[in-house]
C-alpha atoms as a PDB file:
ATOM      1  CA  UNK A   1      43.287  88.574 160.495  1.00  0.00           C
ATOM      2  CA  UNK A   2      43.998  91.873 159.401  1.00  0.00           C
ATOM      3  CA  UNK A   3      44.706  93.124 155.425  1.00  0.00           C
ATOM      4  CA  UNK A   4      47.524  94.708 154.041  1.00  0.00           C
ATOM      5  CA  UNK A   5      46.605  98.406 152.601  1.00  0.00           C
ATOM      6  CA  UNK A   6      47.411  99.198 148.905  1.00  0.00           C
ATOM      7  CA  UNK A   7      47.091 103.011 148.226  1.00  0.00           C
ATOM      8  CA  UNK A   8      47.030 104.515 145.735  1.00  0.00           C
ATOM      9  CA  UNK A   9      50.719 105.073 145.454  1.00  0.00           C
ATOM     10  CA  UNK A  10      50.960 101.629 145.141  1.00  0.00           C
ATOM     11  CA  UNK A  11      52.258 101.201 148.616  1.00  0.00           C
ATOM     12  CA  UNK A  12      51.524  97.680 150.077  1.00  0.00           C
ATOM     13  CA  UNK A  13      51.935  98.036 153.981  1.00  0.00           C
ATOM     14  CA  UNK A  14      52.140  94.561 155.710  1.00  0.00           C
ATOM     15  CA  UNK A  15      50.046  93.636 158.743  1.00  0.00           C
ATOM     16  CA  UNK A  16      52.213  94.220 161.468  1.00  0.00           C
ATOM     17  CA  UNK A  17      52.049  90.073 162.529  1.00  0.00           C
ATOM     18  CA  UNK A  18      53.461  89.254 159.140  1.00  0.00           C
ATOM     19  CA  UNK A  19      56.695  87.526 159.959  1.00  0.00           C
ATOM     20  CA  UNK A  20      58.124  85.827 156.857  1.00  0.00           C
ATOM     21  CA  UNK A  21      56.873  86.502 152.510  1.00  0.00           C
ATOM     22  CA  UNK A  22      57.622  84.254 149.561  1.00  0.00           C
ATOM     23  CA  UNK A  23      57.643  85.331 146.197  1.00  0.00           C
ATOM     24  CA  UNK A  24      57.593  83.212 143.182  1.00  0.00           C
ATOM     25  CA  UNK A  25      57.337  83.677 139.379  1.00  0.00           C
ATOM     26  CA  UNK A  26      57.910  82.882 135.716  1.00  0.00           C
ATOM     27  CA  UNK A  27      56.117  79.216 136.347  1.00  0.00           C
ATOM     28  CA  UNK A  28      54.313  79.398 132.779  1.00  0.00           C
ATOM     29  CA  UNK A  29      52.182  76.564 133.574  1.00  0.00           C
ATOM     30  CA  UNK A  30      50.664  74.937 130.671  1.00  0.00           C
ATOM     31  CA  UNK A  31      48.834  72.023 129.920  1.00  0.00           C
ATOM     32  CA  UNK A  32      51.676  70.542 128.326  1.00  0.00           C
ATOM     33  CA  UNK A  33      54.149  70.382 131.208  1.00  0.00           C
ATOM     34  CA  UNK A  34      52.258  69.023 133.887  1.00  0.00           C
ATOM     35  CA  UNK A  35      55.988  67.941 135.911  1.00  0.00           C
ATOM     36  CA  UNK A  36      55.652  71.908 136.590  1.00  0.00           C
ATOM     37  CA  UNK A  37      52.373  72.388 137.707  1.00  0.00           C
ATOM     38  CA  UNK A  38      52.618  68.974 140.103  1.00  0.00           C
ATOM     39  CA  UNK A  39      55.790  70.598 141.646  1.00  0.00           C
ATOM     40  CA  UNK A  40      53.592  74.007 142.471  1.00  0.00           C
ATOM     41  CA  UNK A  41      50.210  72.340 143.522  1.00  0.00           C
ATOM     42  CA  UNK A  42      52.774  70.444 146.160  1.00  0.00           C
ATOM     43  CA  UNK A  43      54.114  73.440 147.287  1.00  0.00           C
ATOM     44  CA  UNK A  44      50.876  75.053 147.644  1.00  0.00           C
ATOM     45  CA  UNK A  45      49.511  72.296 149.347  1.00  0.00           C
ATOM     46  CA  UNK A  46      52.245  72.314 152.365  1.00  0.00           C
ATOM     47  CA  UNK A  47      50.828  72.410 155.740  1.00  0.00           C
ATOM     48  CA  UNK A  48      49.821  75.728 157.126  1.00  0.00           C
ATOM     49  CA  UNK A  49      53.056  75.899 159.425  1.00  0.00           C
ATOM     50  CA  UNK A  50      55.695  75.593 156.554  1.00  0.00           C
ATOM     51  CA  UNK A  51      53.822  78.488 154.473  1.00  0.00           C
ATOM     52  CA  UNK A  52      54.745  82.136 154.868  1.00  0.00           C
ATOM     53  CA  UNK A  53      52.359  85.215 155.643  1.00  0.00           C
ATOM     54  CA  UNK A  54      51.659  85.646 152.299  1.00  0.00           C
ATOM     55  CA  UNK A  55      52.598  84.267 148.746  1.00  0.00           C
ATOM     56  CA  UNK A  56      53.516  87.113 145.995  1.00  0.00           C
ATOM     57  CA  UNK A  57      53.324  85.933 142.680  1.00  0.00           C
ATOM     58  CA  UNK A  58      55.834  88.611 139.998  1.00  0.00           C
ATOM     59  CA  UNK A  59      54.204  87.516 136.764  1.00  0.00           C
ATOM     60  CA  UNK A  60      53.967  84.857 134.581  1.00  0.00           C
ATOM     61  CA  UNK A  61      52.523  82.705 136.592  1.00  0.00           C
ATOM     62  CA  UNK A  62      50.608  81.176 133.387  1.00  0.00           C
ATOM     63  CA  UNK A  63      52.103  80.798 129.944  1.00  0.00           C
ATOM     64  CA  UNK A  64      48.936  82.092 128.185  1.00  0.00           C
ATOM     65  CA  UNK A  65      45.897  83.403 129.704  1.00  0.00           C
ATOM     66  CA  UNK A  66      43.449  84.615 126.766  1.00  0.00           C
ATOM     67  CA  UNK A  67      40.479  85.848 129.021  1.00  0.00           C
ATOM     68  CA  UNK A  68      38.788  84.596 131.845  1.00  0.00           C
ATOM     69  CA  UNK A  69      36.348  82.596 130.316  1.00  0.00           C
ATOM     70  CA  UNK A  70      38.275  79.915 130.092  1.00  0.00           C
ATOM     71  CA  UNK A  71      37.272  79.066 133.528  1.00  0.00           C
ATOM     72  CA  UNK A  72      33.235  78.696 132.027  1.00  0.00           C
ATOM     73  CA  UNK A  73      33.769  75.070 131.602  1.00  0.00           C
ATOM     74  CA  UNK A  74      35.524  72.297 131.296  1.00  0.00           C
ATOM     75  CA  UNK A  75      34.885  70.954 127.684  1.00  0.00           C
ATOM     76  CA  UNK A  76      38.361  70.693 126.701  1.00  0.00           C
ATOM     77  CA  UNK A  77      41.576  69.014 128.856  1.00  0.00           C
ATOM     78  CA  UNK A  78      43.018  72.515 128.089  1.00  0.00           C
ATOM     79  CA  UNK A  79      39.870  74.140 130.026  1.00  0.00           C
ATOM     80  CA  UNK A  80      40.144  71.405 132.424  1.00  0.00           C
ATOM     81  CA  UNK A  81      44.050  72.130 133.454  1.00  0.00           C
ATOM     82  CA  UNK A  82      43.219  75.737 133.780  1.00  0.00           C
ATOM     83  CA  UNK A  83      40.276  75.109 136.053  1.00  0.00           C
ATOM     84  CA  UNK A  84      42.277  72.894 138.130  1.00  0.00           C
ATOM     85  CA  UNK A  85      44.949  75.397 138.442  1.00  0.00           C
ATOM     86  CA  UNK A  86      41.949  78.310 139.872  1.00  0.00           C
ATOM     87  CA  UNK A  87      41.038  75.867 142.668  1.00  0.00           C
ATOM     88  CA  UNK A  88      44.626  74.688 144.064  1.00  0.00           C
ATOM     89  CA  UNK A  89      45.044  78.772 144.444  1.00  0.00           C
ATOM     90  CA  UNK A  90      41.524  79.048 145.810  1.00  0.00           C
ATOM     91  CA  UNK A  91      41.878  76.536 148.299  1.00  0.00           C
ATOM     92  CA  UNK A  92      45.598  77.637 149.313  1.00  0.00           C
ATOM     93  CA  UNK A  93      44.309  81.235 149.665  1.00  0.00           C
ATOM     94  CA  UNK A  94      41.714  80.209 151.834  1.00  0.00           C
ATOM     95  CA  UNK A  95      44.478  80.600 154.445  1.00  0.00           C
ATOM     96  CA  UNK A  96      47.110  82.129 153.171  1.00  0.00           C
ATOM     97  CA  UNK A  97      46.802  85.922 150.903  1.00  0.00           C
ATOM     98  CA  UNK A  98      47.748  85.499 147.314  1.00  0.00           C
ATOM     99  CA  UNK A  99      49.056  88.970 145.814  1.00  0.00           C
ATOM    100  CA  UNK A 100      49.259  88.537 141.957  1.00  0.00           C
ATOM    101  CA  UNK A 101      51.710  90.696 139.937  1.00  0.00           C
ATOM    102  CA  UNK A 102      50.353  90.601 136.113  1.00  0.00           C
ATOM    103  CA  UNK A 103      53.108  89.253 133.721  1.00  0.00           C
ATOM    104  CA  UNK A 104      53.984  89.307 129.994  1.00  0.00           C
ATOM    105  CA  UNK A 105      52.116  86.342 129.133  1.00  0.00           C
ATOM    106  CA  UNK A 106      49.150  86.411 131.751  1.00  0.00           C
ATOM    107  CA  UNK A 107      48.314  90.480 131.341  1.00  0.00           C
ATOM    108  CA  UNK A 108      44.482  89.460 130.255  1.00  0.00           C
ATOM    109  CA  UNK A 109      43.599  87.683 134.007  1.00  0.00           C
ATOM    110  CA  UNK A 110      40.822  89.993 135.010  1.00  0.00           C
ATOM    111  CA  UNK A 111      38.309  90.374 138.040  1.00  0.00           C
ATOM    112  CA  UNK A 112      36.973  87.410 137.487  1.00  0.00           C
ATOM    113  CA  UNK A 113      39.332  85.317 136.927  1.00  0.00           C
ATOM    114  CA  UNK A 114      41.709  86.808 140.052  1.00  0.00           C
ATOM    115  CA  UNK A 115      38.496  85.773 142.161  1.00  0.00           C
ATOM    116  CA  UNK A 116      37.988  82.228 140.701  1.00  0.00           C
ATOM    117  CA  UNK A 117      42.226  82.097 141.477  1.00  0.00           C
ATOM    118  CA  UNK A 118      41.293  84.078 145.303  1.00  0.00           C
ATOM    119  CA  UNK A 119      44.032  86.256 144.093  1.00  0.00           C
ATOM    120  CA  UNK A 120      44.237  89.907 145.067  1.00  0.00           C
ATOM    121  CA  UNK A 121      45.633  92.243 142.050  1.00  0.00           C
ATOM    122  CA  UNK A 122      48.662  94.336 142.542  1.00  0.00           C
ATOM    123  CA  UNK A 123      50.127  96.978 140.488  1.00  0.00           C
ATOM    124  CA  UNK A 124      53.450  96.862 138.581  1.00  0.00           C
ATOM    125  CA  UNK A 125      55.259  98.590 140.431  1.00  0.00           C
ATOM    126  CA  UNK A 126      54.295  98.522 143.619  1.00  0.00           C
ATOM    127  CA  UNK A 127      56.731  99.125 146.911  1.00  0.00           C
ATOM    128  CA  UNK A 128      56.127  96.727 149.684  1.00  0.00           C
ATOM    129  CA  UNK A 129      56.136  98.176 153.264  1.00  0.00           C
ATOM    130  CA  UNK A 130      57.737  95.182 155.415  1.00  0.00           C
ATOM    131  CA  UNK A 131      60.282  94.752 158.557  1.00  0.00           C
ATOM    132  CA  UNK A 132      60.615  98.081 158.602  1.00  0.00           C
ATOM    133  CA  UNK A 133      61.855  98.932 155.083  1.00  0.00           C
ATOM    134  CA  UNK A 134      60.796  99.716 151.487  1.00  0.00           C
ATOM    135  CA  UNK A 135      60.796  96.337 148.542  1.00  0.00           C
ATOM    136  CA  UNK A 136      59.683  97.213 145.275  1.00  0.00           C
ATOM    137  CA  UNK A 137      58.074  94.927 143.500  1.00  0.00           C
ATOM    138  CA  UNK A 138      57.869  94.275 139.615  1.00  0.00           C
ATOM    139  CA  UNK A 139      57.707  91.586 136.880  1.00  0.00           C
ATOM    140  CA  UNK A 140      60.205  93.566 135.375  1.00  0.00           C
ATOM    141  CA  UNK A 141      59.664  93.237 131.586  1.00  0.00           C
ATOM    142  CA  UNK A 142      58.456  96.992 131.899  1.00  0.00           C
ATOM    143  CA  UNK A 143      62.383  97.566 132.590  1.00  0.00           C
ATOM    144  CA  UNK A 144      64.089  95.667 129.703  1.00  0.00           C
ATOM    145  CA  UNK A 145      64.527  99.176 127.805  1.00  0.00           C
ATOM    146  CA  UNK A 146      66.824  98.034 125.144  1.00  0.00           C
ATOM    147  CA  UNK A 147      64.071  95.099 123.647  1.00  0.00           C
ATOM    148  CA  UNK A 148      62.619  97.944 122.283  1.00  0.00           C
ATOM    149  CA  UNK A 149      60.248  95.616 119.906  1.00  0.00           C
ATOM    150  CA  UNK A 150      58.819  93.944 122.700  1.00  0.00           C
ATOM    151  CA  UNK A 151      58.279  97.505 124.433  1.00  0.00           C
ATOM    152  CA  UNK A 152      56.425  98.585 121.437  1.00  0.00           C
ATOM    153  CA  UNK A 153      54.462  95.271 121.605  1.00  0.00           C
ATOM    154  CA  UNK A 154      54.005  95.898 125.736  1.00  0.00           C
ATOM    155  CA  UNK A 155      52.208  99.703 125.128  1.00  0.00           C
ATOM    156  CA  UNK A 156      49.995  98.512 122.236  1.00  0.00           C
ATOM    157  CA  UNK A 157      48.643  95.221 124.584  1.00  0.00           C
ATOM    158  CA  UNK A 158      48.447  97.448 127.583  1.00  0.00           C
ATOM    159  CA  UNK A 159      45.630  99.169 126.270  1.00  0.00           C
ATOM    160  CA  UNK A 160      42.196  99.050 127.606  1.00  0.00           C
ATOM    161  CA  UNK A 161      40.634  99.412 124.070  1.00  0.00           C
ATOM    162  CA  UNK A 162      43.093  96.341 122.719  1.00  0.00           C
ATOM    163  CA  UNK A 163      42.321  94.240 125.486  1.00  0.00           C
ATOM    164  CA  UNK A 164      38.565  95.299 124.837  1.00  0.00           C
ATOM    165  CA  UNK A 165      38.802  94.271 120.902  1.00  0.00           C
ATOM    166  CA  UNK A 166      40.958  91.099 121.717  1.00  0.00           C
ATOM    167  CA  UNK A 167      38.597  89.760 124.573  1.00  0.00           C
ATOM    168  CA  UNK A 168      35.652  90.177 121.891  1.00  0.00           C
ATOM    169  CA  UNK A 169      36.757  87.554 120.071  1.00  0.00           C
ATOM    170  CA  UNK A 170      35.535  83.930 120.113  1.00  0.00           C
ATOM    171  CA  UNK A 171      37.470  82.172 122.719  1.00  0.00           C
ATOM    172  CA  UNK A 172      38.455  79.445 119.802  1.00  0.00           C
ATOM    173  CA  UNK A 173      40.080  82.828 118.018  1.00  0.00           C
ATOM    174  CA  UNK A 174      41.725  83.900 120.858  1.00  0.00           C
ATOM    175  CA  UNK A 175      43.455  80.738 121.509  1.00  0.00           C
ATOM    176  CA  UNK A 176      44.987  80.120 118.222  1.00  0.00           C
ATOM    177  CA  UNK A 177      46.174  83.412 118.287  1.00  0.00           C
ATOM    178  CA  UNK A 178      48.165  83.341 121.432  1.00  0.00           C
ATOM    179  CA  UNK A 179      49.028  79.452 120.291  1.00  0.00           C
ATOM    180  CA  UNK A 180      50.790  81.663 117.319  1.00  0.00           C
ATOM    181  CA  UNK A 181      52.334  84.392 119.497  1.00  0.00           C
ATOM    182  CA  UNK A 182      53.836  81.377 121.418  1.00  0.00           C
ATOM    183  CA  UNK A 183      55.407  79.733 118.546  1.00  0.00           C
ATOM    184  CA  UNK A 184      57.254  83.002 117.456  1.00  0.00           C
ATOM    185  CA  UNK A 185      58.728  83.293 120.973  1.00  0.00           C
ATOM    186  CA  UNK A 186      60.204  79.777 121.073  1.00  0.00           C
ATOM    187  CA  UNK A 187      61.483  80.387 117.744  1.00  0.00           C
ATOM    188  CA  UNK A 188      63.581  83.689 119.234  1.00  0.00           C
ATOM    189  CA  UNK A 189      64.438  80.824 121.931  1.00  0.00           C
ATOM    190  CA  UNK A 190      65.712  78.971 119.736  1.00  0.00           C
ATOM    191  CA  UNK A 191      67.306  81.469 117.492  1.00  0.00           C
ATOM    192  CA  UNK A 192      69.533  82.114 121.071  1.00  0.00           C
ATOM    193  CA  UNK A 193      69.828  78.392 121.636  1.00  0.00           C
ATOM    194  CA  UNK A 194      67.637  79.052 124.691  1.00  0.00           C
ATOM    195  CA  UNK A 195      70.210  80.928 126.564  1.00  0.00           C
ATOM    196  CA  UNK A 196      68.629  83.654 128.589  1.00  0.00           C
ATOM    197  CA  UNK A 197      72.025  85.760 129.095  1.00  0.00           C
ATOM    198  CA  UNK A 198      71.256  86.692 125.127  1.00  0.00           C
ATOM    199  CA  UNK A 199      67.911  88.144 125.847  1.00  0.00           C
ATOM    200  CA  UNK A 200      67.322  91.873 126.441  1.00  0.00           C
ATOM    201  CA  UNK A 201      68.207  92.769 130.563  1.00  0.00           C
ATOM    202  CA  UNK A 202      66.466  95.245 132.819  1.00  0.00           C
ATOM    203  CA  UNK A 203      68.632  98.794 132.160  1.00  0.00           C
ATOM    204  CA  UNK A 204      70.512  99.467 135.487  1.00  0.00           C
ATOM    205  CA  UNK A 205      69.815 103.170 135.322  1.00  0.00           C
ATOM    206  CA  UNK A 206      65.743 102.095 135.102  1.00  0.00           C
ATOM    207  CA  UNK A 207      65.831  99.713 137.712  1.00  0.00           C
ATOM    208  CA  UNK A 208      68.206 102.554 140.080  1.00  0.00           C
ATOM    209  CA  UNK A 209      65.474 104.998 139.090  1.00  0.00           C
ATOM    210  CA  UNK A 210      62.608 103.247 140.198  1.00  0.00           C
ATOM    211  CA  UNK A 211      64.041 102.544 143.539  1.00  0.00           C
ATOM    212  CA  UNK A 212      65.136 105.848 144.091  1.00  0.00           C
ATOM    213  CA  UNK A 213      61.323 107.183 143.533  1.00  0.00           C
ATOM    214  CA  UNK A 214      59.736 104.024 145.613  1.00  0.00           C
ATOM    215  CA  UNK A 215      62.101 105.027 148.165  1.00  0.00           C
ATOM    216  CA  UNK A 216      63.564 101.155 148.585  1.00  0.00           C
ATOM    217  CA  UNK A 217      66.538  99.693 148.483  1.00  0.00           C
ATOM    218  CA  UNK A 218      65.856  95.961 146.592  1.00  0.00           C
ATOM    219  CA  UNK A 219      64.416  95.795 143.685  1.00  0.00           C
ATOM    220  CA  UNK A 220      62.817  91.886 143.677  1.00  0.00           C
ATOM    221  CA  UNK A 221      61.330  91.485 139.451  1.00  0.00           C
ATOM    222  CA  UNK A 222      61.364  88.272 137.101  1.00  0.00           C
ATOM    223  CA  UNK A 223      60.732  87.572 133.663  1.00  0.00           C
ATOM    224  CA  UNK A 224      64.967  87.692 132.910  1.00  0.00           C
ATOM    225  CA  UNK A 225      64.694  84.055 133.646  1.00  0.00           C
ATOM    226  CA  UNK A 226      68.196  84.804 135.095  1.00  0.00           C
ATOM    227  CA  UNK A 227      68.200  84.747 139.098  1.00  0.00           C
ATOM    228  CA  UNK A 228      71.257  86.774 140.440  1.00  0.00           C
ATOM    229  CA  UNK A 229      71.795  89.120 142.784  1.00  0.00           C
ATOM    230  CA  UNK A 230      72.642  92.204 141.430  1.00  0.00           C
ATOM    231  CA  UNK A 231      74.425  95.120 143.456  1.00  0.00           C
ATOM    232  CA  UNK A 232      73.583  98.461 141.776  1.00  0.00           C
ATOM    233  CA  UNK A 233      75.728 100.858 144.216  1.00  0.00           C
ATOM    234  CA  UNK A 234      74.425 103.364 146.934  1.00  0.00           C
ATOM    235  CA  UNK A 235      73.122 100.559 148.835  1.00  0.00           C
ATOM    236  CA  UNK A 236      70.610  99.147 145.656  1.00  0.00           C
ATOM    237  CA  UNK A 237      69.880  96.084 144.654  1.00  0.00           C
ATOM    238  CA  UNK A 238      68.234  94.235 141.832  1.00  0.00           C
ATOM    239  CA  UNK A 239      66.911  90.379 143.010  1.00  0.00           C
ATOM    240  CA  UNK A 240      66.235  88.546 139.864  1.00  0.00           C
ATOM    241  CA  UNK A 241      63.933  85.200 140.519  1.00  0.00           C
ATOM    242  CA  UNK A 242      64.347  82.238 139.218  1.00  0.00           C
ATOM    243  CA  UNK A 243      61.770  80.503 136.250  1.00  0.00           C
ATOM    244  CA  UNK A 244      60.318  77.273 136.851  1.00  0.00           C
ATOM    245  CA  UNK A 245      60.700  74.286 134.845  1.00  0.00           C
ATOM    246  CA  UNK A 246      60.550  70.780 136.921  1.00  0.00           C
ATOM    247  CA  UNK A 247      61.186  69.141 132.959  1.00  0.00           C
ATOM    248  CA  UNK A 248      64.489  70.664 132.187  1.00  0.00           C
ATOM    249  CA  UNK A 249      67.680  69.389 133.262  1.00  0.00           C
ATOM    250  CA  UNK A 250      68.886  70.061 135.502  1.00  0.00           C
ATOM    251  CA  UNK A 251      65.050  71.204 136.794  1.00  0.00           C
ATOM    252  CA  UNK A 252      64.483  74.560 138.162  1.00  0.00           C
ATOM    253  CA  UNK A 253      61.793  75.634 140.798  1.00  0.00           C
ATOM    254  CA  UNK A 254      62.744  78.207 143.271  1.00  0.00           C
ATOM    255  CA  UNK A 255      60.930  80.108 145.748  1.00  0.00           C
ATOM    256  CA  UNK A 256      62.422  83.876 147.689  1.00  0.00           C
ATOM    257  CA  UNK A 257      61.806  83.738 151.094  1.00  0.00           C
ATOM    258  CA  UNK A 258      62.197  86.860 152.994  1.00  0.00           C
ATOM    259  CA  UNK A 259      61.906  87.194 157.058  1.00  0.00           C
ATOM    260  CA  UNK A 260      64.065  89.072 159.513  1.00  0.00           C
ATOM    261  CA  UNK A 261      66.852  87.436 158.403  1.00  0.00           C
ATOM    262  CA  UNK A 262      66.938  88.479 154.905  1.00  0.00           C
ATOM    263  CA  UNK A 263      66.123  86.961 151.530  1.00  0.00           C
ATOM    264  CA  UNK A 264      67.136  83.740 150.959  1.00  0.00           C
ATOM    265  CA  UNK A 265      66.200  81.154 147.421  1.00  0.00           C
ATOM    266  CA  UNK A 266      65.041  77.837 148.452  1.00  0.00           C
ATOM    267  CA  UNK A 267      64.722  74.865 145.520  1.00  0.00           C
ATOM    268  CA  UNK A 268      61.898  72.576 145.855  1.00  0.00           C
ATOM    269  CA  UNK A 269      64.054  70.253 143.203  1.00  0.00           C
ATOM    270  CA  UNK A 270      66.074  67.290 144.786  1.00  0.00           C
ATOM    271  CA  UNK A 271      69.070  67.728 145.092  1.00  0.00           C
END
């Protein structure tokens, strides 16, 4: 089976037998909510003639990831859950391609840890060559222009030497420190009463831009936590995916299917 291309232009060109892509994101799997993660290892573990081509995942697909050494061992049940989530992607992308999107909260997955996951890395943004037409791709927190304190936050974690001086600490270190950064963002959750139309939105002009470089006419992101469809005029679009959470009510767990005829969101929640 052939490979997609990604240039350096960040130009992903499908294999030409690639019928039908899903794209997914904003699952923030976590030890603590295991109702999620059982609802995404039974997805991945559909037969090979429900799957798609290939599975892109926009970002967040963990809540935390503090380095990839938490894949050494499994002392811990925390170690244990993430270990457990590496091999249900290993063994799904054993015949199906796994393109992985970094998010907000899983920036630090590295080389090792996108091989332990038998993920392949793609850049944010990058334009998708399929069916004949341009999709750019992007987790899309790199577009919320007016949460200008998280943007701050976003260049100074960016960073090689950051990620360098963070990664040097003791895993222990690491992990309280992201358990901290966690707490502060469900108190801003709960300083909105967890309403996700209160949060900062990608800027329209940004996400018009960015097509209008890539050459595309959808722009497919996530991290809003908001799925819509979004017209932006001239023939753009914006194509926000859904979050999961299978413990919320009602739950949410959504998947973007895209084939020759069109996009189209499919829930994996009853009914």
């Amino acid at each position: 089976m052939s490979a997609p291309t990604l240039d350096r232009s960040a130009l992903l060109r499908a294999p030409a037998h690639w019928q039908a892509v899903e794209f997914i994101s904003d699952l923030h799997l976590q030890p603590g909510e295991p109702q999620t993660f059982e609802v995404w290892r039974a997805f991945l573990q559909r037969p090979q003639p429900e799957r798609a081509d290939a599975l892109f995942i926009l970002g967040d697909l963990f809540e935390v990831w503090v380095g990839d050494d938490v894949l050494d061992s499994i002392a811990s049940p925390d170690q244990m859950f993430w270990r457990a989530c590496a091999d249900a992607l290993q063994a799904f992308s054993l015949h199906t391609p796994v393109y992985f999107m970094a998010g907000n909260r899983d920036f630090l997955l590295g080389t090792e840890g996108l091989k332990a996951c038998g993920m392949q890395a793609l850049n944010d943004p990058t334009a998708l060559d399929f069916l004949g037409q341009q999709w750019l791709l992007s987790h899309g927190d790199a577009l919320c222009l007016a949460d200008t304190d998280y943007m701050r936050f976003r260049e100074q974690v960016r960073q090689p030497a950051w990620q360098r001086a963070f990664l040097d600490r003791p895993l222990s270190e690491r992990t309280a420190i992201a358990r901290g950064l966690r707490e502060q963002s469900e108190a801003l959750k709960r300083s909105t009463a967890g309403d996700p139309s209160l949060w900062a939105d990608v800027d329209t002009d940004a996400a018009r831009a960015a097509l209008q470089v890539a050459g595309a006419h959808t722009l497919i992101h996530g991290h809003t936590h908001r799925p819509a469809d979004h017209a932006l005029g001239e023939g753009l679009q914006r194509v926000v995916l859904s979050d999961w959470d299978a413990a919320a009510r009602p739950p949410r767990a959504e998947v973007l299917h895209l084939d020759a005829l069109g996009l189209r969101r499919t829930s994996l929640m009853p009914a």
